[in-house]
Protein backbone atom coordinates (compact mmCIF):
# COMPACT_ATOMS: atom_id res chain seq x y z
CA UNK A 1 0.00 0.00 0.00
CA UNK A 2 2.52 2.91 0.72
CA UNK A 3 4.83 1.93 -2.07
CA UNK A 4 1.57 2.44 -4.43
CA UNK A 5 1.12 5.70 -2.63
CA UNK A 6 5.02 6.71 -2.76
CA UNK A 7 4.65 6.01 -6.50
CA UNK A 8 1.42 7.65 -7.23
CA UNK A 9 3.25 10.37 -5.30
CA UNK A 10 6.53 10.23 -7.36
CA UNK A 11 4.26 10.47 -10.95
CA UNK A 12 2.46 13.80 -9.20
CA UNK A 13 5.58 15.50 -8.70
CA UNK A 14 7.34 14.62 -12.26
CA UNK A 15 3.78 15.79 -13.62
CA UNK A 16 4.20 19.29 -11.41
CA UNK A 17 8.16 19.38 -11.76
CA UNK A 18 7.59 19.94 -16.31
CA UNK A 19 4.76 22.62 -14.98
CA UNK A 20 2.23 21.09 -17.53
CA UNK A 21 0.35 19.86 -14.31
CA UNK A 22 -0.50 23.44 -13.54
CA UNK A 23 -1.70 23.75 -16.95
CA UNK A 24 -4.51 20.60 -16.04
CA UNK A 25 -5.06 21.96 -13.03
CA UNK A 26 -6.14 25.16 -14.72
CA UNK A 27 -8.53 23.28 -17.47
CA UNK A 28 -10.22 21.60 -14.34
CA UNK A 29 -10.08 25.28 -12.27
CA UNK A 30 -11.70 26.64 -15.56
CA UNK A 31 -14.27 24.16 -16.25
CA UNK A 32 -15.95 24.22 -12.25
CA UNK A 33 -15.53 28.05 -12.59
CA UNK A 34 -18.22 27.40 -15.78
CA UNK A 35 -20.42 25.07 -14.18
CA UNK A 36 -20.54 27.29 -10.84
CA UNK A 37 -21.13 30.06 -12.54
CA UNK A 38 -23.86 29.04 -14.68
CA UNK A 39 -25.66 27.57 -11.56
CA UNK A 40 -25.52 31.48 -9.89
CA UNK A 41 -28.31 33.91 -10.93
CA UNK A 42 -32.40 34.65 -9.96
CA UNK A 43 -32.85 31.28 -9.54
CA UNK A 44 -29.69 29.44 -7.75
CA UNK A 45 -29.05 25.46 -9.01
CA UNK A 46 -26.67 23.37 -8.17
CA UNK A 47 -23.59 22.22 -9.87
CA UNK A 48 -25.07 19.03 -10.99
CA UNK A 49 -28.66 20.84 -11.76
CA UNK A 50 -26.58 23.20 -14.18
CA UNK A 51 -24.35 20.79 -16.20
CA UNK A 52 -27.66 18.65 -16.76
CA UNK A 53 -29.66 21.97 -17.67
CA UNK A 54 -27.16 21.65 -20.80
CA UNK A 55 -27.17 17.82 -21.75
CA UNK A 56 -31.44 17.65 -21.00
CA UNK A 57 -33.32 19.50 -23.70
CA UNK A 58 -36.74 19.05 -21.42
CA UNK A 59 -34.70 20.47 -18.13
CA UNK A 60 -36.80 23.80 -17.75
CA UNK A 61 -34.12 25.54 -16.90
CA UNK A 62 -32.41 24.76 -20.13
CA UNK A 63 -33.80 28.23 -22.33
CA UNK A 64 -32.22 30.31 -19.02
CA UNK A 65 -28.85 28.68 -19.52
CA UNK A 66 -28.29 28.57 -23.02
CA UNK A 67 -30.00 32.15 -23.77
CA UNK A 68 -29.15 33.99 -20.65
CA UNK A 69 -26.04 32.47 -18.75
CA UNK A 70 -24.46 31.00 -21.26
CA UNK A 71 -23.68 33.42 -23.75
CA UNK A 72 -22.72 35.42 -20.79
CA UNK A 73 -20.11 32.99 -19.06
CA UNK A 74 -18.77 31.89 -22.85
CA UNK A 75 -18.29 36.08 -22.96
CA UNK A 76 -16.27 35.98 -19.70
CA UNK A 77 -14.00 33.22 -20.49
CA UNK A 78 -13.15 35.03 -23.30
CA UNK A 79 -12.76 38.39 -22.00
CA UNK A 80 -10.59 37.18 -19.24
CA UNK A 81 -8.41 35.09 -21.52
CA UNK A 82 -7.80 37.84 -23.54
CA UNK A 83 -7.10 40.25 -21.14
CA UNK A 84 -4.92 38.22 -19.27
CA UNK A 85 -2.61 37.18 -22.20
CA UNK A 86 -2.70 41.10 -23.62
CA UNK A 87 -0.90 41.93 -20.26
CA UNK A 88 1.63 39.27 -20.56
CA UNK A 89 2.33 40.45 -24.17
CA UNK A 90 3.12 43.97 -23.08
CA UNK A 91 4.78 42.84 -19.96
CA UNK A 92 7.36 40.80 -21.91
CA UNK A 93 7.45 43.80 -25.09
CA UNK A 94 8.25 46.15 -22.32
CA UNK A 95 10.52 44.02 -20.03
CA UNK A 96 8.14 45.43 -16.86
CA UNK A 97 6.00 43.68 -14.62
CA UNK A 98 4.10 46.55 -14.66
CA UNK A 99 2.74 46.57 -17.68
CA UNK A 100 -1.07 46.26 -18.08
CA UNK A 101 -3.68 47.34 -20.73
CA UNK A 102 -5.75 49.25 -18.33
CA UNK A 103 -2.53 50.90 -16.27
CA UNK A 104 -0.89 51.73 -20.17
CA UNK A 105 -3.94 53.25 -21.17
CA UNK A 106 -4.80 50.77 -23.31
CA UNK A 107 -8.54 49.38 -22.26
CA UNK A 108 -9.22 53.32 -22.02
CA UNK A 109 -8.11 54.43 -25.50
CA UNK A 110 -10.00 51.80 -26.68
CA UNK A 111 -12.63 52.36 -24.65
CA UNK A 112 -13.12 55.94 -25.99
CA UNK A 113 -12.48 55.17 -29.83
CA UNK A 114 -15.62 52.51 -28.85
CA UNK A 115 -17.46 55.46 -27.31
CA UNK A 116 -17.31 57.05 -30.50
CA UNK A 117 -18.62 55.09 -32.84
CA UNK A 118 -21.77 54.17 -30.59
CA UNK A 119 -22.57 58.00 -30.31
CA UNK A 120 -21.36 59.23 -33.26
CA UNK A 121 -21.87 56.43 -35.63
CA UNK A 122 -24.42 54.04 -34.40
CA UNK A 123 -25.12 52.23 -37.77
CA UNK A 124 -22.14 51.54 -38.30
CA UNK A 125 -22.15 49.70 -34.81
CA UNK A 126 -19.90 46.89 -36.45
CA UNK A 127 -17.21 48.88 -36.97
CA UNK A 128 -16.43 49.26 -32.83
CA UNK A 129 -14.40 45.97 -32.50
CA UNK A 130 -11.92 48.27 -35.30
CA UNK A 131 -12.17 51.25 -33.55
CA UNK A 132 -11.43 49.49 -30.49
CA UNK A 133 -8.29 48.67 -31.79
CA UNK A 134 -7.27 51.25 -33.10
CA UNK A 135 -7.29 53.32 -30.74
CA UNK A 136 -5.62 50.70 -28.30
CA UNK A 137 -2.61 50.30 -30.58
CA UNK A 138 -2.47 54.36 -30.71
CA UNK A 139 -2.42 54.34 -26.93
CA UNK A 140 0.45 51.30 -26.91
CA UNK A 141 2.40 53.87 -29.52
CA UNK A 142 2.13 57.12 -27.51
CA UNK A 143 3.32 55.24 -24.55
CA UNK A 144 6.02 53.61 -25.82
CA UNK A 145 7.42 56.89 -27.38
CA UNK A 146 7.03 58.89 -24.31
CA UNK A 147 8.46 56.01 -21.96
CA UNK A 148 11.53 55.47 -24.26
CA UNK A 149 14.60 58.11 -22.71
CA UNK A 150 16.98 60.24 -24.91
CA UNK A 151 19.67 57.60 -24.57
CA UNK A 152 17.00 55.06 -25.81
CA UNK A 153 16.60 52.86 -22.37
CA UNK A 154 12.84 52.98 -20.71
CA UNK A 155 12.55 53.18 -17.51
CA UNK A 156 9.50 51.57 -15.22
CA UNK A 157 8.48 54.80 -13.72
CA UNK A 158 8.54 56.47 -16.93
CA UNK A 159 6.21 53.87 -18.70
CA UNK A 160 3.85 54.03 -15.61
CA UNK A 161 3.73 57.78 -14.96
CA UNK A 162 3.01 57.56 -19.08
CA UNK A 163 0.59 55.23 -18.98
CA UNK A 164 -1.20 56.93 -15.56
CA UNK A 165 -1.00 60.62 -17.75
CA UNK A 166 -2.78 59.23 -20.81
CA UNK A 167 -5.13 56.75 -18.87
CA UNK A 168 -6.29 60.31 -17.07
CA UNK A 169 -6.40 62.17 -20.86
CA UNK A 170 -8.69 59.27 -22.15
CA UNK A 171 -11.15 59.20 -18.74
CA UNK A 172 -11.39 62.79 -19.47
CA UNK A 173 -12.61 62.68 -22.66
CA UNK A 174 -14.81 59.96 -21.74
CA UNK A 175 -16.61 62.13 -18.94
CA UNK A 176 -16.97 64.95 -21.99
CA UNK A 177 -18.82 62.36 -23.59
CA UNK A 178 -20.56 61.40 -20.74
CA UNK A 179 -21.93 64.79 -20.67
CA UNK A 180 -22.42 65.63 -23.86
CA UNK A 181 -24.97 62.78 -24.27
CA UNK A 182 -26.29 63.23 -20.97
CA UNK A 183 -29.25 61.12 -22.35
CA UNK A 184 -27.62 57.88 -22.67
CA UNK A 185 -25.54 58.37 -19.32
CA UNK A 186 -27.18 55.57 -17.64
CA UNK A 187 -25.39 52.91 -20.59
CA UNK A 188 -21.76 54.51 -19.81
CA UNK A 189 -21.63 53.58 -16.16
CA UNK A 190 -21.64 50.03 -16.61
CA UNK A 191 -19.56 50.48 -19.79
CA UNK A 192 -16.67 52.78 -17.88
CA UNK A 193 -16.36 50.05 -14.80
CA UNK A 194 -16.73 46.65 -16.61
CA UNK A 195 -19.32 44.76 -16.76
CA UNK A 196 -21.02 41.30 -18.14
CA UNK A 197 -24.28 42.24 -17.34
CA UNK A 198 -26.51 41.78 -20.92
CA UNK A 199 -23.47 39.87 -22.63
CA UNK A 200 -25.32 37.81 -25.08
CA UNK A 201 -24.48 35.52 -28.21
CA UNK A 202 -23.90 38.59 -30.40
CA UNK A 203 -21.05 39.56 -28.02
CA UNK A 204 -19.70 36.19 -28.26
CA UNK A 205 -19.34 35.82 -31.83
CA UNK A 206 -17.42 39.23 -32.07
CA UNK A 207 -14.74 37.72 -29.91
CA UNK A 208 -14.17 34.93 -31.51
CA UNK A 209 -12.43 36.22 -34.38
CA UNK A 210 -10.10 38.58 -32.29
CA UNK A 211 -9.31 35.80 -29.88
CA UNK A 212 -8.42 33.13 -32.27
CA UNK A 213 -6.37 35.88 -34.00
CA UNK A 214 -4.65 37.60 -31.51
CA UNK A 215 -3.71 33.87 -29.47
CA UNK A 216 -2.75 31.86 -32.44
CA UNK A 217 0.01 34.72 -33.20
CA UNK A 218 0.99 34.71 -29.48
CA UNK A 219 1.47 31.39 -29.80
CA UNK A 220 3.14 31.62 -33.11
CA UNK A 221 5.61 33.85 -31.36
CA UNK A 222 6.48 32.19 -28.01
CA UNK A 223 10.19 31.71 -28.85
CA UNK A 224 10.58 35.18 -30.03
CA UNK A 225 9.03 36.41 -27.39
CA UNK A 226 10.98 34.26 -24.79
CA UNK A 227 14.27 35.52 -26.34
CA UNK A 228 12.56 39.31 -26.33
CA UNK A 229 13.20 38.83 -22.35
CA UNK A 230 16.74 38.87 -23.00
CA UNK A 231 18.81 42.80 -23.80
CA UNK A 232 18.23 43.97 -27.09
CA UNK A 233 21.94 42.83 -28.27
CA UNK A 234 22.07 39.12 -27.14
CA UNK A 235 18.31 38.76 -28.76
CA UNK A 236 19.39 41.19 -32.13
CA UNK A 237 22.86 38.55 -31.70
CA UNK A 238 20.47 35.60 -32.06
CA UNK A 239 19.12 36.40 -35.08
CA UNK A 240 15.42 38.16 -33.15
CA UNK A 241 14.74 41.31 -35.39
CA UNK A 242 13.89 42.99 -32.00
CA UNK A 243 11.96 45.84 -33.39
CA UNK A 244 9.13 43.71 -35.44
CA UNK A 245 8.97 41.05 -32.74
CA UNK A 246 7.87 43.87 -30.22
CA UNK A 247 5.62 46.07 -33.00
CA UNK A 248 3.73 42.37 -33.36
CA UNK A 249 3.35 41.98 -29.65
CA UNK A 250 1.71 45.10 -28.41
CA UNK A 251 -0.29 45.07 -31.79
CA UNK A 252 -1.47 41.98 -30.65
CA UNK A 253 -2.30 42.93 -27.03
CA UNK A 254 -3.83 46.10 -28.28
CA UNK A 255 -6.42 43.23 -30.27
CA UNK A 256 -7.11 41.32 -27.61
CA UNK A 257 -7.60 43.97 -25.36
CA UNK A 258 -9.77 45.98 -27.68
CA UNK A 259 -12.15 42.77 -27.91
CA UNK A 260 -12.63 42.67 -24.15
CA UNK A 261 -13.25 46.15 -23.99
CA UNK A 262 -15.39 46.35 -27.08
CA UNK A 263 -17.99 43.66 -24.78
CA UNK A 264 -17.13 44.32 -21.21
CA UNK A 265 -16.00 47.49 -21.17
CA UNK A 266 -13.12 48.71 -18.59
CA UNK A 267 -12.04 45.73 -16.84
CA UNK A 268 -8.91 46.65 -15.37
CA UNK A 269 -5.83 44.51 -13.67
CA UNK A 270 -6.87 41.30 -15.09
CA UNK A 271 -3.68 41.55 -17.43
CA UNK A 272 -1.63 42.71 -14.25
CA UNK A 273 -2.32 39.98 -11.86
CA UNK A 274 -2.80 36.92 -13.79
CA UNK A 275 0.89 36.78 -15.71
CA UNK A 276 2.87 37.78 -12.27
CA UNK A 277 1.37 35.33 -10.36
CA UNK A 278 1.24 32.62 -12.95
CA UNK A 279 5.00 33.60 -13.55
CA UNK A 280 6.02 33.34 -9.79
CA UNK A 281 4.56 29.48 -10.39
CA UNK A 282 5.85 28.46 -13.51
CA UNK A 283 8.49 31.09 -14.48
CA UNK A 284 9.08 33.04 -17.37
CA UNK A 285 8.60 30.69 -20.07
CA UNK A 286 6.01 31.13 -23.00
CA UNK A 287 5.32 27.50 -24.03
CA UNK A 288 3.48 27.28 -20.69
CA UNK A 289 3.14 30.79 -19.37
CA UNK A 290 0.63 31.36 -22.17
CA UNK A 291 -2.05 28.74 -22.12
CA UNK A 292 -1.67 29.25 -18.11
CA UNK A 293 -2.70 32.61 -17.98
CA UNK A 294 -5.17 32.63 -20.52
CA UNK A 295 -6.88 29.63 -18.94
CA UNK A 296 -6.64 31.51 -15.33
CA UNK A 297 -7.47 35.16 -16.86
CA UNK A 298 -10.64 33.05 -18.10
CA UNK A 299 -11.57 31.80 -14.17
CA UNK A 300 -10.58 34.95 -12.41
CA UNK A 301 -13.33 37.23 -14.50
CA UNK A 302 -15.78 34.60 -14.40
CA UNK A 303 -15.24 34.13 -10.38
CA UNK A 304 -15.28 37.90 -10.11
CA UNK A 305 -18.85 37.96 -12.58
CA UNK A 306 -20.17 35.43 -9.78
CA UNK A 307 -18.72 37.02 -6.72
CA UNK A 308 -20.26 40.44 -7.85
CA UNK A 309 -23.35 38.86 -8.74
CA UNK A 310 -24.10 37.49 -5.07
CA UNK A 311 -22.25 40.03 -3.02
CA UNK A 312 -25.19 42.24 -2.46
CA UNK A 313 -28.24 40.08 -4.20
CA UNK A 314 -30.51 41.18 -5.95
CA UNK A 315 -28.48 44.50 -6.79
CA UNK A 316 -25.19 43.26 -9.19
CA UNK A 317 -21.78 44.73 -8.77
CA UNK A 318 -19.85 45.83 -11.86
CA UNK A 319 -17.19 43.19 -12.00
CA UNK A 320 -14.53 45.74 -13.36
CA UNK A 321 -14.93 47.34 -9.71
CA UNK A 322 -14.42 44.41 -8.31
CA UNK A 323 -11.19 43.34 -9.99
CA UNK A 324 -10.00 46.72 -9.29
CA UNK A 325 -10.34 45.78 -5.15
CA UNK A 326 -7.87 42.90 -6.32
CA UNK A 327 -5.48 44.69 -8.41
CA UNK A 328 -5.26 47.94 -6.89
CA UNK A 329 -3.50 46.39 -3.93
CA UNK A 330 -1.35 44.04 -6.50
CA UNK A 331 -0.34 46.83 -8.00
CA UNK A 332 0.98 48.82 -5.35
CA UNK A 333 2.64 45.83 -4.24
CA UNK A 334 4.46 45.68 -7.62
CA UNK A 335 5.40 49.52 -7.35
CA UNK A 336 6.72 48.76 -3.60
CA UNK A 337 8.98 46.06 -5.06
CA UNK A 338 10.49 46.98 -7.89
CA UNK A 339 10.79 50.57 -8.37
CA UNK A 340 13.56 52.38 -5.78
């Protein structure tokens, strides 16, 4: 008996030791974090009740989860993925831990290029995903060039203090909008925190095309973007055309993160918190750092979307405030640590 537990044991820890064990552990994390959270809402059901909501098609709760719940915990995953694995991108393009699409300014430019087309150009509401973009990658750009020092180093403060400046341009011009169509203020507030409230299967097929996009290139570019860790000579000395790798990376970020934003709205931190903690687990490696954080970036939103669901029933939290409870504290911890 103990030498089948020793070796049971023995397998566990080789499983662990390559790190792909965290990645299982993840898939399983991810898949109760769906179950649980399409059991929450009006009318709680168990764990069991929900998954066989889905496989009976006389369950009568089945037209609640697959109209209501589902589309909006499919939405989540997604969101969270991609926010999660735009943070790591611009964490390893910039070389800082600090790097996040809502602390660069990211989630906000896009947020307000978004903002513009609904006001301005509501039938052409199919364009916002673009927009989104667009004005994401402009906000990675404008940091980037005001981060980057006369003797062409960047510096972590600089970035942040960048990133904090234009975040506070973009919330401004958001608020003008706010009050320039007064009228429709009520649909900003939930759009300016973050939240999945209404997500339905519209929302869900406009991520799919910026998600598979924007992770099969990540993972196209894992070993470029492990040897973008290293100092811009060794990589440029290994044959890593530095300059396109890191133009491809925040381009990328700035897609994914324009997709969550274009559904969700703000969510901020999501990109901060998931790849430092998942990189204090597995280290700094792509070939497992990426599916990691994507799969956790997936659980943590949809845990938050439950969490501010029941917190003060029937009234629902905005889940981007309640990410911002997590990260806010992260991220001073980060600022504490590394900066002098």
């Amino acid at each position: 008996m103990r030498a089948a537990i020793w070796q049971v044991r023995s397998r566990l820890e080789i499983l662990f030791s390559r790190s792909w064990g965290w990645v299982l552990v993840s898939l399983l994390l991810l898949g109760w974090a769906i179950v649980f959270s399409l059991s929450r809402g009006a009318a709680d059901l168990s764990t069991w009740e929900a998954a066989l909501a889905l496989l009976d098609s006389m369950h009568p709760m089945r037209a609640v989860i697959l109209d209501v719940r589902l589309p909006r915990v499919l939405g989540g995953a997604l969101v969270g993925a991609n926010l999660a694995v735009a943070g790591l991108l611009l964490q390893t393009t910039v070389r800082n831990p600090l790097a996040d699409p809502g602390i660069l300014g990211v989630t906000a430019g896009a947020g307000v290029a978004a903002l513009v087309v609904i006001l301005l150009f509501p039938e052409q509401i199919d364009w916002m995903p673009w927009a989104a973009f667009i004005g994401g990658i402009l906000a990675v750009g404008v940091v980037l060039a005001l981060s980057w020092s006369r003797d062409g180093r960047g510096g972590a403060l600089r970035m942040v203090l960048s990133g904090v400046a234009l975040q506070a341009i973009f919330f401004a011009c958001i608020a003008l909008l706010t009050f320039a169509f007064a009228d429709r203020a009520p649909s900003f507030v939930s759009f300016t925190v973050g939240s999945l409230n209404g997500t339905g299967w519209s929302d869900v097929k406009m991520l799919i095309a910026p998600t598979l996009i924007g992770l099969t290139a990540s993972v196209i570019a894992i070993r470029p973007l492990d040897l973008l860790l290293l100092d811009d000579g060794t990589a440029t000395g290994l044959g890593l055309a530095v300059r396109h790798v890191r133009l491809l990376a925040a381009s990328t970020a700035a897609l994914l993160a324009a997709s969550a934003v274009s559904v969700a709205g703000l969510i901020g931190f999501v990109g901060l918190v998931v790849p430092n903690g998942m990189r204090l687990v597995v280290g700094p490696e792509h070939k497992i750092l990426l599916p990691l954080s994507a799969l956790v970036g997936a659980s943590l939103v949809l845990l938050a979307d439950v969490v501010s669901r029941m917190a003060l029933a029937p009234l629902e939290l905005p889940v981007g405030a309640f990410m911002a409870l997590i990260g806010g504290p992260y991220f001073l911890y980060l600022l504490w640590r590394k900066l002098p």
